[in-house]
Protein backbone atom coordinates (compact mmCIF):
# COMPACT_ATOMS: atom_id res chain seq x y z
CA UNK A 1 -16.36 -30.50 17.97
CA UNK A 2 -16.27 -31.02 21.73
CA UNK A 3 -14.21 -28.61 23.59
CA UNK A 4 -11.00 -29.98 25.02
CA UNK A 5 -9.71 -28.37 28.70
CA UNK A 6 -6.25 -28.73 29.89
CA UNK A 7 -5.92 -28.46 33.74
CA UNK A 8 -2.51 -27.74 35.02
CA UNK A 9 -2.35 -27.81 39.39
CA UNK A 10 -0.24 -30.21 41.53
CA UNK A 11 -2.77 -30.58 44.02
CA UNK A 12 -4.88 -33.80 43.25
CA UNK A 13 -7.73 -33.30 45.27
CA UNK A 14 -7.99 -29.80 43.53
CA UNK A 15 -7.70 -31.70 39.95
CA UNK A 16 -9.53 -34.44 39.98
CA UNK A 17 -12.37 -32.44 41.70
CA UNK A 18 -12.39 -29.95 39.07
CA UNK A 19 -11.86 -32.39 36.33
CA UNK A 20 -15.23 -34.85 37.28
CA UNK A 21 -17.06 -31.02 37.73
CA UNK A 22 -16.50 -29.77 33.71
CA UNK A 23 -16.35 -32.99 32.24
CA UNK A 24 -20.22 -33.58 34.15
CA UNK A 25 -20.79 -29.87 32.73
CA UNK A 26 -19.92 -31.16 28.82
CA UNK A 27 -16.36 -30.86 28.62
CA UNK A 28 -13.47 -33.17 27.30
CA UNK A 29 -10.92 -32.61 30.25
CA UNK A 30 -7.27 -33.51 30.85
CA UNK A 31 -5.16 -33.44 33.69
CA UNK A 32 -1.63 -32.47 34.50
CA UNK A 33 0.52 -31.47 37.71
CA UNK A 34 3.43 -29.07 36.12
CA UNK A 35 3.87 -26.77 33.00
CA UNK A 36 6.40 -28.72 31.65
CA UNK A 37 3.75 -31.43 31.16
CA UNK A 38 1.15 -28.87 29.99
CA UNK A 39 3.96 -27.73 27.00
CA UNK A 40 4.50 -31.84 26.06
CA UNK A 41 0.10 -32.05 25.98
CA UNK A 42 0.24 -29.14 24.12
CA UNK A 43 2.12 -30.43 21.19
CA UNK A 44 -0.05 -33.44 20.45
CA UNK A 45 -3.27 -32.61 21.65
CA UNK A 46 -5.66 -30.09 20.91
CA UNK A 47 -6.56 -28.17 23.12
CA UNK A 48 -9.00 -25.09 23.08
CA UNK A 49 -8.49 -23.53 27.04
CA UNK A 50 -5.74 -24.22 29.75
CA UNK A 51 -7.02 -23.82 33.16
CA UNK A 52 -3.90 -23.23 35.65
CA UNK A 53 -2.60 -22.60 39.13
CA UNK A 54 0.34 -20.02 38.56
CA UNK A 55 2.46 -21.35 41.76
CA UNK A 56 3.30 -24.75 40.24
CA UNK A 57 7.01 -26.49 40.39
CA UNK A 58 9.21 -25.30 38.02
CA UNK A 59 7.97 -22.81 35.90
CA UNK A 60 4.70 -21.19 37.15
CA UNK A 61 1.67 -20.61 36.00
CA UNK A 62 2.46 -17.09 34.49
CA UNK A 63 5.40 -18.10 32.59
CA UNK A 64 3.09 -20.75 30.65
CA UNK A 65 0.55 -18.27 30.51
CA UNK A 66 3.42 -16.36 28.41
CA UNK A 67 4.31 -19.11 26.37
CA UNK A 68 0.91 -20.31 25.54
CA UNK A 69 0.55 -16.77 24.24
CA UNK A 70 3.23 -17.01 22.04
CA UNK A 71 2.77 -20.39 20.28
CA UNK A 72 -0.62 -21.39 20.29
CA UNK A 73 -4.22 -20.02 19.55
CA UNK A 74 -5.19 -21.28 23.09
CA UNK A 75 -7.57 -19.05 25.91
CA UNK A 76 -6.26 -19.73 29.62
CA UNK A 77 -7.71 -18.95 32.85
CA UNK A 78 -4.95 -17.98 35.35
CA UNK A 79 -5.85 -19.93 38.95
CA UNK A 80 -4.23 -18.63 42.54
CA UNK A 81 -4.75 -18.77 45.88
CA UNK A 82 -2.22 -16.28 46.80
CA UNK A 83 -4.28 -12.80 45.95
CA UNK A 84 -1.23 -10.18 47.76
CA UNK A 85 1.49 -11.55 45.48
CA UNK A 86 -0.29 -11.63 42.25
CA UNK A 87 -2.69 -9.19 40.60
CA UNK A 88 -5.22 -9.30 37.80
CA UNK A 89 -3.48 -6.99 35.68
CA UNK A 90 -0.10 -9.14 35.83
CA UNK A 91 -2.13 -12.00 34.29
CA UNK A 92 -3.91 -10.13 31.78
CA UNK A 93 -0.50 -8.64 30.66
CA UNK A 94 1.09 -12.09 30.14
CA UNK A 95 -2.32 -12.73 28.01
CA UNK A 96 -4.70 -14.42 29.96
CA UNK A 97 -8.18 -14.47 29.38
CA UNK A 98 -9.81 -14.60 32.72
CA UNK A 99 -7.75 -14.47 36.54
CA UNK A 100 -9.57 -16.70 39.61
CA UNK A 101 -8.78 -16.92 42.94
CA UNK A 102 -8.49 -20.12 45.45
CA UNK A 103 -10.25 -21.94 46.74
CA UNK A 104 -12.19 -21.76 43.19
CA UNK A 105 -15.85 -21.87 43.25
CA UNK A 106 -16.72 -24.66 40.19
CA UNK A 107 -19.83 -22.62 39.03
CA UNK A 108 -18.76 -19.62 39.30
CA UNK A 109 -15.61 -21.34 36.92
CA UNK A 110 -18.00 -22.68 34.94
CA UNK A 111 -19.38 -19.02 33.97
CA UNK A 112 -15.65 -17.68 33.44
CA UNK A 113 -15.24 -20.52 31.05
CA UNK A 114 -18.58 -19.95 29.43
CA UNK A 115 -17.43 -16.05 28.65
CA UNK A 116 -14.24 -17.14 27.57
CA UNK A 117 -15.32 -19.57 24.74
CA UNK A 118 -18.33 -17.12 23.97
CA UNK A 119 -15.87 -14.12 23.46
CA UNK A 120 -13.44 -16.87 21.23
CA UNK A 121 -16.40 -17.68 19.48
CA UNK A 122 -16.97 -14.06 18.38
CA UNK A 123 -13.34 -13.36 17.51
CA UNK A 124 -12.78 -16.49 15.11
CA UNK A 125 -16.12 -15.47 13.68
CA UNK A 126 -14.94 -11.67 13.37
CA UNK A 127 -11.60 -12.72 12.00
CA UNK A 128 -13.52 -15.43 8.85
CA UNK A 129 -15.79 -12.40 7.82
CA UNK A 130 -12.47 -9.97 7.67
CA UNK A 131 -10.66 -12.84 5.59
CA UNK A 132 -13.91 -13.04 3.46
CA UNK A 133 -14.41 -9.99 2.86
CA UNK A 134 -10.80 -9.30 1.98
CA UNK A 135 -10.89 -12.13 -0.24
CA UNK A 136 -13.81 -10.55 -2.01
CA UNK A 137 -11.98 -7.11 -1.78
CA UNK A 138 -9.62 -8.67 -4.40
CA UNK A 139 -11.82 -11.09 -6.65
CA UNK A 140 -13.22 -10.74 -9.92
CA UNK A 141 -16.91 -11.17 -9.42
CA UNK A 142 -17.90 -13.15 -12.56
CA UNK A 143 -14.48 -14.64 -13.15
CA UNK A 144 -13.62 -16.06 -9.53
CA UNK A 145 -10.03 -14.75 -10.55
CA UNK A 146 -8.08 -11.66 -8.79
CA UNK A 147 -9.20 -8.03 -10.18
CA UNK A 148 -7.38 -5.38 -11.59
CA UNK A 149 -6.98 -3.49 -8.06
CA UNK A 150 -5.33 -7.07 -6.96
CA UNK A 151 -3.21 -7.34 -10.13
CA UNK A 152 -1.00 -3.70 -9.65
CA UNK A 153 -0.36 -4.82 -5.76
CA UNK A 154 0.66 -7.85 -6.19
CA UNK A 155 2.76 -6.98 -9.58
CA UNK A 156 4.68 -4.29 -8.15
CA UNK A 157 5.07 -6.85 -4.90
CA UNK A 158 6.64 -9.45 -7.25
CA UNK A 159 9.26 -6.19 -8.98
CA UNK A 160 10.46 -5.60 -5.92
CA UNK A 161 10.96 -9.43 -5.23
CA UNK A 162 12.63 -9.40 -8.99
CA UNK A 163 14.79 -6.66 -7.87
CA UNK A 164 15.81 -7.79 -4.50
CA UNK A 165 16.85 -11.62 -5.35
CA UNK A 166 17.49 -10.86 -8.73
CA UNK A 167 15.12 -13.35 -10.10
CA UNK A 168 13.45 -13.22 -13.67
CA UNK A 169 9.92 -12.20 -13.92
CA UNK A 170 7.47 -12.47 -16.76
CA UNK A 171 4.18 -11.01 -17.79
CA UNK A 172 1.27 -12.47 -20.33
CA UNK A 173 -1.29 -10.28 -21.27
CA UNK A 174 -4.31 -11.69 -23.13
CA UNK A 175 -7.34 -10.10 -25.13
CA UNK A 176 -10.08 -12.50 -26.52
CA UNK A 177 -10.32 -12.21 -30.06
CA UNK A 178 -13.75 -10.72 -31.47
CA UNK A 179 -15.19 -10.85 -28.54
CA UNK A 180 -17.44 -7.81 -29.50
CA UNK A 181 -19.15 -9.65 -32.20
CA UNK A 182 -19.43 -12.25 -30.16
CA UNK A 183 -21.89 -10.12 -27.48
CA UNK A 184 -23.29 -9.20 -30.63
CA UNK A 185 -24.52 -12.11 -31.94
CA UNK A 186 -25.36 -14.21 -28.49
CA UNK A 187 -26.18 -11.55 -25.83
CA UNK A 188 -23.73 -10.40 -22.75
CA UNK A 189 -25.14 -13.48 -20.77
CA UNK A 190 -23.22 -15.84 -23.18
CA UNK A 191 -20.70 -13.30 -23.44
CA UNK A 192 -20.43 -13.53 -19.51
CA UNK A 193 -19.95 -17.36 -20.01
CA UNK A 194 -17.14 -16.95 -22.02
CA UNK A 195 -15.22 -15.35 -19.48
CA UNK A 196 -16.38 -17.44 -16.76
CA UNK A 197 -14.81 -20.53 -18.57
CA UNK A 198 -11.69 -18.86 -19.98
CA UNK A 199 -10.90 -18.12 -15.85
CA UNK A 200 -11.51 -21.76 -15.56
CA UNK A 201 -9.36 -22.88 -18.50
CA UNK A 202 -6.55 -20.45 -17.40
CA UNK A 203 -6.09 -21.62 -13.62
CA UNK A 204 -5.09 -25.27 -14.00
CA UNK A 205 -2.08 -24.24 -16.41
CA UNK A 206 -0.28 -22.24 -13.70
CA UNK A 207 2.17 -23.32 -11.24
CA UNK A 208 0.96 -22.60 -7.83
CA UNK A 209 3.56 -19.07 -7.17
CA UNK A 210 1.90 -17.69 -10.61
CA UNK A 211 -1.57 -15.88 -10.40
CA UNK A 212 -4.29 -14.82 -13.24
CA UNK A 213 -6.39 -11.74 -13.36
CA UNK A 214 -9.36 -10.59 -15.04
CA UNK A 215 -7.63 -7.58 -15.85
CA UNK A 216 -10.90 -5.52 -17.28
CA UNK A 217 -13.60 -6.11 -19.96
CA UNK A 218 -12.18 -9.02 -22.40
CA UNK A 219 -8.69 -8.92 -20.98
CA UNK A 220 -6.73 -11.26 -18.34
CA UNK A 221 -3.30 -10.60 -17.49
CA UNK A 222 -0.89 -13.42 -15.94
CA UNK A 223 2.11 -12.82 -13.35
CA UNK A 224 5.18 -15.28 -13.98
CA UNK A 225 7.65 -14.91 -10.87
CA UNK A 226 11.10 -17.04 -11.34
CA UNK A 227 9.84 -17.36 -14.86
CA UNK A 228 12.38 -15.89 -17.74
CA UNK A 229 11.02 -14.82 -21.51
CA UNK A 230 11.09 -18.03 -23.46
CA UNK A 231 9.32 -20.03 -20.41
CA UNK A 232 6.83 -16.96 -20.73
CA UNK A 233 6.15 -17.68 -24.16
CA UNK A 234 5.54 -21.45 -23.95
CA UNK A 235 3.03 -21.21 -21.11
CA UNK A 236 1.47 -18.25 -23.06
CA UNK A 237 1.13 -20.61 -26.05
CA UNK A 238 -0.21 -23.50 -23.50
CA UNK A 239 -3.00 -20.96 -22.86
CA UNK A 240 -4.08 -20.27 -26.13
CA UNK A 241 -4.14 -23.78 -27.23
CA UNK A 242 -6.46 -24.72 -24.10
CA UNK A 243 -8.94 -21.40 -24.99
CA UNK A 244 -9.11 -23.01 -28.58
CA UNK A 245 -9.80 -26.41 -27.55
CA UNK A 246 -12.83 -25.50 -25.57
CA UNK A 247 -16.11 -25.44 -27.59
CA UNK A 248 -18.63 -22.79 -26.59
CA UNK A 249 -22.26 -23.11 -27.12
CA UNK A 250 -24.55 -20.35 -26.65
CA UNK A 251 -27.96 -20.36 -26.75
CA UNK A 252 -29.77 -20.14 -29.68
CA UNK A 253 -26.50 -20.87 -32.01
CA UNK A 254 -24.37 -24.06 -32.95
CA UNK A 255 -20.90 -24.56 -31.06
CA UNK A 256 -18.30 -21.99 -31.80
CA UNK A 257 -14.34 -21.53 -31.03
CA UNK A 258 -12.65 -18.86 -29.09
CA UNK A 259 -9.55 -17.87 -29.73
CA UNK A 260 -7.33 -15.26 -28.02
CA UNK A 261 -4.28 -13.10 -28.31
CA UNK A 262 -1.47 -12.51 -25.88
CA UNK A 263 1.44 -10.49 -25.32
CA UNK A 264 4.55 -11.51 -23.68
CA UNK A 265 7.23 -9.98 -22.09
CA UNK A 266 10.20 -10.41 -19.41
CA UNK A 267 10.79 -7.34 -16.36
CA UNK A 268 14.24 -5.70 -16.65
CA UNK A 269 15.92 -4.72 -13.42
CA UNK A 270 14.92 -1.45 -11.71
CA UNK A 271 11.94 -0.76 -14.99
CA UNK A 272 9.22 1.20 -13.83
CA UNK A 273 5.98 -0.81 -13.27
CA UNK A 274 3.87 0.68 -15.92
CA UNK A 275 6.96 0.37 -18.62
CA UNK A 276 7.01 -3.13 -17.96
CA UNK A 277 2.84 -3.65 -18.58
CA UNK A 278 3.00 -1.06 -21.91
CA UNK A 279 5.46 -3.10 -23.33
CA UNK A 280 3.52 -6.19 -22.68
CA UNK A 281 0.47 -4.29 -23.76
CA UNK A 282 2.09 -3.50 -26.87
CA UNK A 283 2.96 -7.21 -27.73
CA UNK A 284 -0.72 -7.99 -27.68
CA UNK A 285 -1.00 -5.47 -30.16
CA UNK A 286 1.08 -6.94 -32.06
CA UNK A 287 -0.91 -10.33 -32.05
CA UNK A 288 -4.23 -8.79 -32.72
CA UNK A 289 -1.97 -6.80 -35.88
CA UNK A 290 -0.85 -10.23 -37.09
CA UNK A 291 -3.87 -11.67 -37.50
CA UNK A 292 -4.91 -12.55 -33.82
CA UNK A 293 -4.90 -16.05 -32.58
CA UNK A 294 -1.10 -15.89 -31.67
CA UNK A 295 1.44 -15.29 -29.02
CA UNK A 296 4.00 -12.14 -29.40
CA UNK A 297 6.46 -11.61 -27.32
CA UNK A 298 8.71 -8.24 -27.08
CA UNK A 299 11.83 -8.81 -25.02
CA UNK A 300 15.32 -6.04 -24.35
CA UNK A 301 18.38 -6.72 -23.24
């Protein structure tokens, strides 16, 4: 992508000289004489540095600097010719990038600009690793899903939203049935698998607010915000029809069926956190005591 360059000075000559210099040197220029132009660019085109004069009719060159600052991802490189009246630091302050002073030698421009997209090419870089990394902070490795560490944040996030706006909240817990024997017969690669696809069956059945987690070992857990009991329980039993439907074929054996249990239950106002995942605990318990395959559901109040 070509980098685009906004130039904001009233002076023509000034302009159009420094517009035919960058766009020569590679850039994608554009031109206008007041700040109140430079705000109207700014909201159709994009634009990845503003060069400006601060003295400029109307507001001046420091005041855009300001507002630049405060509604776009933009560098600018402050321009005057009056050195006594402003300084370096007031620039900075306001958030420029880089100050210059008038009559502006183009090269030596040329290298401020250079710097400045270098050091915004560093900082978007630094800022994607931080968001991978934090993404991988909270994801299952095998599963793709959110971990455990992920799941108690973000539950006891969506309890306080429950409490706050008063809004129902629902939690599915879900065990695969004889999964054990299942290692046993095919190897923890195939076991692996398993998971892998039950994440993948499990994600498309959720509304975009509601998240999944591998929760640990065999077990996935599933937040519900704005979601009350009975809603719980149908998109519980949505889930365990899917997991059935898949077929599974290990290695060395014919096709088999999954099946899994789950445990339902809705958050009452001002519960404790871990009350509200033992008693959703305990309603898987009661699936895998009824003969597994099912959806149980414990609800007070």
């Amino acid at each position: 992508m070509e980098t685009e360059i906004l130039i904001v000075d009233d002076d023509d000559a000034i302009s159009d000289a420094m517009q035919e210099f960058l766009e020569i040197s590679g850039y994608q220029t554009t031109a206008v004489k007041s700040a109140e132009k430079a705000v109207e660019k700014l909201r159709t085109q994009r634009v990845q540095v503003v060069i400006t004069d601060i003295m400029l009719p109307g507001m001046d060159g420091l005041e855009l600097t300001d507002l630049i600052k405060n509604d776009y991802d933009i560098d600018i490189i402050v321009m005057t010719g009056y050195s006594g009246d402003y300084s370096y630091e007031e620039a900075i302050n306001k958030g420029a990038s880089d100050f210059v002073f008038k009559p502006v030698r183009f090269e030596e421009l040329l290298l401020r600009l250079k710097r400045v997209l270098k050091e915004r090419k560093l900082t978007n870089e630094r800022v994607h690793m931080l968001e991978k990394l934090k993404k991988l902070s909270i994801t299952d490795g095998l599963t793709r899903l959110y971990n455990s560490r992920h799941f108690y944040n973000q539950l006891k996030g969506e309890v306080d939203r429950s409490n706050r706006y008063k809004h129902p909240l629902s939690l599915l817990i879900l065990d695969i049935d004889h999964f054990k024997d299942y290692n046993d017969s095919f190897g923890h690669l195939e076991g692996d698998k398993v998971l892998v696809r039950i994440g993948q069956v499990i994600k498309p059945l959720l509304r975009k607010m509601d998240s999944a987690y591998r929760y640990g070992g065999e077990e996935f857990t599933v937040i519900l915000p704005e979601t009350e009991g009975n809603e719980a329980q149908t998109v519980a039993q949505r889930i365990r029809r899917a997991v059935k439907a898949e077929a599974y074929s290990p290695e060395g054996g014919e096709s088999v069926s999954i099946t899994i249990s789950l445990g339902v239950t809705e958050y009452i106002p001002k519960e404790d956190v871990s009350a509200f995942i033992q008693r959703a605990d305990k309603a898987l318990y009661g699936s895998k005591e009824s003969g597994r395959d099912r959806v149980s559901a414990i609800f007070i109040g």
